[in-house]
Protein backbone atom coordinates (compact mmCIF):
# COMPACT_ATOMS: atom_id res chain seq x y z
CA UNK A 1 0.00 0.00 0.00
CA UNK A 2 2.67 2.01 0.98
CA UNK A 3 4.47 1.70 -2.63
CA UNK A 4 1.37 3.13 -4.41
CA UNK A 5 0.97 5.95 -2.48
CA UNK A 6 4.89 6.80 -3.02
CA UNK A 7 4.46 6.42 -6.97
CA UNK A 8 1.14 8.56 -6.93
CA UNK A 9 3.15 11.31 -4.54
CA UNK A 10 5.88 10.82 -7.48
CA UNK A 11 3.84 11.63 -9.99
CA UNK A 12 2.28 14.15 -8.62
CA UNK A 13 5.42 15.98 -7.88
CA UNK A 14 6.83 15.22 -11.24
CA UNK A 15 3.68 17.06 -13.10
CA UNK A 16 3.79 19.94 -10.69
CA UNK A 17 7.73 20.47 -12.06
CA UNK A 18 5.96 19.81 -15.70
CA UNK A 19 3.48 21.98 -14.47
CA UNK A 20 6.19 25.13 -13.44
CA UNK A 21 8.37 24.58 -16.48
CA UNK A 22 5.11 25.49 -18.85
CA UNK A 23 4.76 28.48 -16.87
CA UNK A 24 8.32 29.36 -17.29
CA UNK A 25 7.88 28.69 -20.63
CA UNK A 26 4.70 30.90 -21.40
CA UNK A 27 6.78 33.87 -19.32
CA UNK A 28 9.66 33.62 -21.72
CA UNK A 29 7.54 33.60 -24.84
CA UNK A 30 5.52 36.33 -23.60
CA UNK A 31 8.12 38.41 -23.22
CA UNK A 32 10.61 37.18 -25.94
CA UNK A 33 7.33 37.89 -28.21
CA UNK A 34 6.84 41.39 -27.45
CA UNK A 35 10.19 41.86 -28.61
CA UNK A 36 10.65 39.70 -31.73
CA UNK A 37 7.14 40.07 -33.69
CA UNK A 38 7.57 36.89 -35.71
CA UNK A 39 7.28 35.53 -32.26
CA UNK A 40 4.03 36.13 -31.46
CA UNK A 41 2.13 33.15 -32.75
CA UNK A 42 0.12 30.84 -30.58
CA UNK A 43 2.48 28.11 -32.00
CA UNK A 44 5.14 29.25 -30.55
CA UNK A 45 3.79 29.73 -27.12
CA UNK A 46 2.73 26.38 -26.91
CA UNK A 47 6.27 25.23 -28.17
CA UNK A 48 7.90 26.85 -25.22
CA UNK A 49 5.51 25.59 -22.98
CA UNK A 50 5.77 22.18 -24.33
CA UNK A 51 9.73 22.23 -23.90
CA UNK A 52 9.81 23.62 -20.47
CA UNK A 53 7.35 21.37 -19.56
CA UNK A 54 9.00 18.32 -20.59
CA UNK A 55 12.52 20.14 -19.85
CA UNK A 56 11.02 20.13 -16.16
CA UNK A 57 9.88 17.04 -16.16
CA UNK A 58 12.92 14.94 -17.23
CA UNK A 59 15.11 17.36 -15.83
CA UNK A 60 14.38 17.85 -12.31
CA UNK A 61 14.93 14.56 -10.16
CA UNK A 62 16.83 12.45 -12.20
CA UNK A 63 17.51 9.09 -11.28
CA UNK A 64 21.07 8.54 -9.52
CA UNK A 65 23.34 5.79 -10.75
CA UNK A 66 22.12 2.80 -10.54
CA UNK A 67 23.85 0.28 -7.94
CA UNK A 68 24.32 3.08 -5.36
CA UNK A 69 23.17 5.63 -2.60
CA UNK A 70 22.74 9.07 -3.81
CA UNK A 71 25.11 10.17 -1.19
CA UNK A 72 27.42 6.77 -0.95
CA UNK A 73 31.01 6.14 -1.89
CA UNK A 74 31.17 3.84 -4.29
CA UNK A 75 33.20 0.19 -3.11
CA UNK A 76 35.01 -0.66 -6.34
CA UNK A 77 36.54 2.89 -6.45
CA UNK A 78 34.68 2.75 -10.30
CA UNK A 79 33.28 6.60 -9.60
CA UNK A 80 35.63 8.06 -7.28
CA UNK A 81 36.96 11.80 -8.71
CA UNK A 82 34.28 11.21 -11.90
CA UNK A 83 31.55 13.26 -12.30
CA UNK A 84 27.89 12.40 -13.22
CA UNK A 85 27.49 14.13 -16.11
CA UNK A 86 23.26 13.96 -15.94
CA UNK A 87 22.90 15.08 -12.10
CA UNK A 88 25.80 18.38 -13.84
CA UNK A 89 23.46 18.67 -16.87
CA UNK A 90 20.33 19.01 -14.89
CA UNK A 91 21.95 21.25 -12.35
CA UNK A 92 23.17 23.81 -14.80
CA UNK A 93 20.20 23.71 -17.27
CA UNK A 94 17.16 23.91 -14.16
CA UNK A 95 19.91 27.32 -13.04
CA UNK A 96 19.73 28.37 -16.63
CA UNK A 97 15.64 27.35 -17.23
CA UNK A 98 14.84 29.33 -13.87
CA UNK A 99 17.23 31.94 -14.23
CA UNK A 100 15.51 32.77 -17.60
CA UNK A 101 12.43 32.69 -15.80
CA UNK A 102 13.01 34.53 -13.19
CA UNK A 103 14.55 37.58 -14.99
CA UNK A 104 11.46 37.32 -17.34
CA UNK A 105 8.96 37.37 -14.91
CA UNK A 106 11.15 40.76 -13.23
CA UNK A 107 10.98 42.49 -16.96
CA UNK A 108 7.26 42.04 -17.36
CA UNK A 109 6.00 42.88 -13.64
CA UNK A 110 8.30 46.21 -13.33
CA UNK A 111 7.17 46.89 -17.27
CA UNK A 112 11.06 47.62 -18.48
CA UNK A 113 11.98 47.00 -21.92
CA UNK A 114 15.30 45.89 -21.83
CA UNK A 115 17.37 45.84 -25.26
CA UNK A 116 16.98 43.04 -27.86
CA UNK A 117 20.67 41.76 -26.81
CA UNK A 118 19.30 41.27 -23.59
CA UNK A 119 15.63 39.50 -24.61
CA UNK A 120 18.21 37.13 -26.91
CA UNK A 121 20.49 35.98 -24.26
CA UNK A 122 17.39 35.17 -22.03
CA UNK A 123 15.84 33.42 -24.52
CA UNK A 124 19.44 31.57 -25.55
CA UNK A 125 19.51 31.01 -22.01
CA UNK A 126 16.34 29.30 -21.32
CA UNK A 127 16.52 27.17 -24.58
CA UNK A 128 19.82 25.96 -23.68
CA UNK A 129 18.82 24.74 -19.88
CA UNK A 130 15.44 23.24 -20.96
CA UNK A 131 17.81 21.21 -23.83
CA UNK A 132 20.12 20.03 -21.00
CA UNK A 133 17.36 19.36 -18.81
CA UNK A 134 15.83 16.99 -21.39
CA UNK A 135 19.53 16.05 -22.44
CA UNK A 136 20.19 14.96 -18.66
CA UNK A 137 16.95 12.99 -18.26
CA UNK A 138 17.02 11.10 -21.13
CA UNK A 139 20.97 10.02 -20.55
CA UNK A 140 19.99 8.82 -17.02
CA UNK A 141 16.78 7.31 -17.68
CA UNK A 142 18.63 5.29 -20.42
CA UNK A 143 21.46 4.10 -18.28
CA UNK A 144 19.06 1.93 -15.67
């Protein structure tokens, strides 16, 4: 009984990060849009909400390796001084992703329109996070 109620809590958790990466999405696009008028579409709001949503659900809470403790050195000496490049990727791109966000949702509430060098590297920056995000999840759902 116990196990199903973990998996549903799981779940649950992992489609409120889904959940928080369309919003981040829809803030980027909203303002990235106001800026770039080819951007505007409906299309491409639901593209960046699709992407952060998947970027946040991959991304965030990947599994560790398998055969050992998240926090346990490893017996053999196999990992000792090597890094795990998903648990890096998904560190770096959910900074990037939220970052993004973050200075989005700062732009739109205190109404400042920064220059178009600025709107580019927040948009560069969100894209590339959410693509690590997915990029991490995918490498360490694959190694299990």
């Amino acid at each position: 009984m116990q196990t199903g109620v973990r998996k549903v809590a799981h779940v649950l958790e992992r489609l409120g990060l889904a959940m928080a990466g369309a919003a981040s999405g829809l803030f980027v696009a909203a303002l990235v849009g106001t800026s770039y008028s080819a951007l505007t579409s409906q299309a491409f709001l639901l593209l960046m909400m699709i992407g952060g949503a998947v970027g946040f659900y991959l991304g965030i809470d990947t599994p560790p390796l398998p055969g050992r403790a998240t926090n346990a050195r490893p017996d053999d000496g196999a990992w000792v001084g090597k890094i795990d490049t998903p648990e890096l990727l998904s560190a770096i791109g959910t900074f990037l992703a939220a970052f993004s966000a973050f200075a989005c949702v700062g732009l739109i509430v205190l109404r400042h329109d920064p220059h178009i060098a600025w709107i580019s590297m927040i948009m560069a920056g969100w894209v590339a996070g959410v693509a690590m995000q997915i990029v991490a999840g995918t490498i360490a759902r694959r190694r299990r």
